[in-house]
C-alpha atoms as a PDB file:
ATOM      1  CA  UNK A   1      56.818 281.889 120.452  1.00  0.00           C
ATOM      2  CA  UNK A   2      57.405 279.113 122.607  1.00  0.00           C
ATOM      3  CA  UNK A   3      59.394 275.662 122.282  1.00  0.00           C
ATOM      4  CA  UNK A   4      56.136 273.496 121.545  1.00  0.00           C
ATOM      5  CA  UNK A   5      55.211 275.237 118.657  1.00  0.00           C
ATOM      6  CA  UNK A   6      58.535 274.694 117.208  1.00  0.00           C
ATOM      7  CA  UNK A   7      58.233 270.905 117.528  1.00  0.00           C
ATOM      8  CA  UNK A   8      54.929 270.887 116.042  1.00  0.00           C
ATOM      9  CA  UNK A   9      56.229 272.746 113.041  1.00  0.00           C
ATOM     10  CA  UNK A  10      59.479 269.854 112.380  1.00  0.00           C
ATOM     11  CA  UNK A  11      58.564 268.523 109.001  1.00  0.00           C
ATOM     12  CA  UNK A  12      59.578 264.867 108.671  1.00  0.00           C
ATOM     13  CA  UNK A  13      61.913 265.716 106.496  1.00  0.00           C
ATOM     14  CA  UNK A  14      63.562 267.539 109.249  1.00  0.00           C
ATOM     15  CA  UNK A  15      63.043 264.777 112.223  1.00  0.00           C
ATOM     16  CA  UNK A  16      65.411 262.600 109.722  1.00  0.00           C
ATOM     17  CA  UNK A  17      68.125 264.867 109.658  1.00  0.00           C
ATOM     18  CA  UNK A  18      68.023 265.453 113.049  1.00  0.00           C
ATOM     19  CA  UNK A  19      68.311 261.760 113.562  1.00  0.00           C
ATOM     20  CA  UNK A  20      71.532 261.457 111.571  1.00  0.00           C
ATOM     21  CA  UNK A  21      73.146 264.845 112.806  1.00  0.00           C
ATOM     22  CA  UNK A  22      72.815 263.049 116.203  1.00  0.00           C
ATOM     23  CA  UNK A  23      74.412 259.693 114.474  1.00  0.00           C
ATOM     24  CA  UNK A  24      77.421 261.915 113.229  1.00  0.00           C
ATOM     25  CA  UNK A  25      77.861 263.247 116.264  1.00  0.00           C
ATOM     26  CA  UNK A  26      81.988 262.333 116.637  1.00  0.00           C
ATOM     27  CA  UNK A  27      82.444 260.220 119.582  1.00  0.00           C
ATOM     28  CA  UNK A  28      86.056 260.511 120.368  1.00  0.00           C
ATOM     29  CA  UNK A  29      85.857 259.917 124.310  1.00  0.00           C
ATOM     30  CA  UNK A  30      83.166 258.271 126.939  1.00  0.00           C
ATOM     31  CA  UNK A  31      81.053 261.940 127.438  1.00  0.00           C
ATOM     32  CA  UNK A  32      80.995 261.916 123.442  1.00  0.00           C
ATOM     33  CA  UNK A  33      78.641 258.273 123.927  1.00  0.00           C
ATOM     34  CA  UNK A  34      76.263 259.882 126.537  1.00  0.00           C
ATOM     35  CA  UNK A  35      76.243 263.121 124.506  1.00  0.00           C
ATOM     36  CA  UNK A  36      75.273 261.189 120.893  1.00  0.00           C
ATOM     37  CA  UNK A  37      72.591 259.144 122.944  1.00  0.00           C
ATOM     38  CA  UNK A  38      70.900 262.572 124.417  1.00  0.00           C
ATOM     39  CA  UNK A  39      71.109 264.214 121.204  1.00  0.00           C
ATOM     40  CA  UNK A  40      69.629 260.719 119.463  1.00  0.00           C
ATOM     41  CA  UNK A  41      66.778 260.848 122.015  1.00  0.00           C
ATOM     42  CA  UNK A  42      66.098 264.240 121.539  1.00  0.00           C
ATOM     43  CA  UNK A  43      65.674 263.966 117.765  1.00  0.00           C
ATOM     44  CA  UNK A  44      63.356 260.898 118.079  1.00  0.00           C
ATOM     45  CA  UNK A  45      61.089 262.921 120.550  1.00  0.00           C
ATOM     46  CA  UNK A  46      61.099 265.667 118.649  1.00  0.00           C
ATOM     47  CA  UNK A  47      59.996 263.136 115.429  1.00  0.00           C
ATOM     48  CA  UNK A  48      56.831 262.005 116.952  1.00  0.00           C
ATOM     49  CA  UNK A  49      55.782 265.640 116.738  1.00  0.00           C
ATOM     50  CA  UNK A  50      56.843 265.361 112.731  1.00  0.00           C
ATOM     51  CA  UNK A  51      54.606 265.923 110.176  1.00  0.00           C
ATOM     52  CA  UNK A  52      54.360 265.530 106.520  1.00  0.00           C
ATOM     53  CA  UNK A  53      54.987 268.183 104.005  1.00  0.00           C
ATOM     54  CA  UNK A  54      54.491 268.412 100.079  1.00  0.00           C
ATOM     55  CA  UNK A  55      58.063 268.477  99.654  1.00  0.00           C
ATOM     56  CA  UNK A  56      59.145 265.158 102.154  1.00  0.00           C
ATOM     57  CA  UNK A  57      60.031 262.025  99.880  1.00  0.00           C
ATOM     58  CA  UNK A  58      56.971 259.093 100.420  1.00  0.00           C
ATOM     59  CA  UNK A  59      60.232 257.081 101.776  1.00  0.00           C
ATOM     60  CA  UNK A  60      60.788 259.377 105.118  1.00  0.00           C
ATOM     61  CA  UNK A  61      57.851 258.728 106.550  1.00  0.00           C
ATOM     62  CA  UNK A  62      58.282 255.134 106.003  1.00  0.00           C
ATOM     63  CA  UNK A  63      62.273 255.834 107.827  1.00  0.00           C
ATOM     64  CA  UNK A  64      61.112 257.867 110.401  1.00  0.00           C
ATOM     65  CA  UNK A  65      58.566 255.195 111.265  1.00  0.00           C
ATOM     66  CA  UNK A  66      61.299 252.775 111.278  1.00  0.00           C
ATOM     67  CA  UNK A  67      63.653 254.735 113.439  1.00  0.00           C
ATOM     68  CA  UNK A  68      61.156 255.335 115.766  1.00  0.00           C
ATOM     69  CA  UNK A  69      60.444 251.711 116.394  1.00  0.00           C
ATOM     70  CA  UNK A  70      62.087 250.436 119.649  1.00  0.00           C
ATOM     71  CA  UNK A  71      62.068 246.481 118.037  1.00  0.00           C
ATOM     72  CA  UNK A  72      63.777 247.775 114.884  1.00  0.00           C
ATOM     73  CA  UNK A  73      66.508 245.224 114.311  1.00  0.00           C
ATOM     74  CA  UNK A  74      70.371 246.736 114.241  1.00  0.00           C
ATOM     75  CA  UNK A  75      70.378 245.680 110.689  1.00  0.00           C
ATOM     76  CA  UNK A  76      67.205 247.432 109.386  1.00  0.00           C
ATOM     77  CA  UNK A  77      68.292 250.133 111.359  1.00  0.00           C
ATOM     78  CA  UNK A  78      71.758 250.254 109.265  1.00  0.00           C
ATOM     79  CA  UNK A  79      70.057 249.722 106.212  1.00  0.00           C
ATOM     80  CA  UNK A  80      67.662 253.381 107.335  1.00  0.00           C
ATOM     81  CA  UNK A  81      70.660 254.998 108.589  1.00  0.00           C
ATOM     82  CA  UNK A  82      72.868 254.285 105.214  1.00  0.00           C
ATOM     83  CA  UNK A  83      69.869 255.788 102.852  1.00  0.00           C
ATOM     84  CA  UNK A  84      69.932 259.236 105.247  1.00  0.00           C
ATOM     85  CA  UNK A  85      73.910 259.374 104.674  1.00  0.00           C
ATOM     86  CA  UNK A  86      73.618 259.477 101.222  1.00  0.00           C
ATOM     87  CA  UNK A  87      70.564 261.724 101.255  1.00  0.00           C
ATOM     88  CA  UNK A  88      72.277 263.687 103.484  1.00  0.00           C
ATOM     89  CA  UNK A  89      76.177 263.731 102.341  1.00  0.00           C
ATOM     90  CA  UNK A  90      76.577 262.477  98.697  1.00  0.00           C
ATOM     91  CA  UNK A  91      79.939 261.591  97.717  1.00  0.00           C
END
């Protein structure tokens, strides 16, 4: 099995987590910045390969879409990336 096939298969569901693993990343020193930013990039290449499944939320698609887009004010973007937290790590 090759590494395409796993991209095709990343529900969106998944693309979204990868997205804010690669948020959390800790950035204690300079190499921490350029590592979060690869990982970041990865995630949201690996998203446009994402596809719906019966279990994804109607809202991730509607996130992803947002995270994907390069105009996506730093607000919005806050706004996406605080819904994934708490999806993601409830108190």
């Amino acid at each position: 099995m090759n590494g395409n096939t796993d991209a095709a298969a990343l529900t969106v569901h998944q693309a979204i987590r990868l997205i804010w693993e690669a948020d959390r990343y800790p950035i204690l020193g300079n190499e921490d910045w350029r590592a979060a930013s690869a990982l970041e990039r990865d995630a949201l290449t690996k998203a446009a390969q994402a596809l719906s499944c019966p279990g994804d939320l109607p809202e991730f698609a509607d996130w992803l879409a947002m995270l994907r887009d390069q105009s996506i004010s730093n607000h919005d973007r806050e706004a996406v990336m605080e819904k994934l937290y708490d999806l993601f790590m409830p108190d």
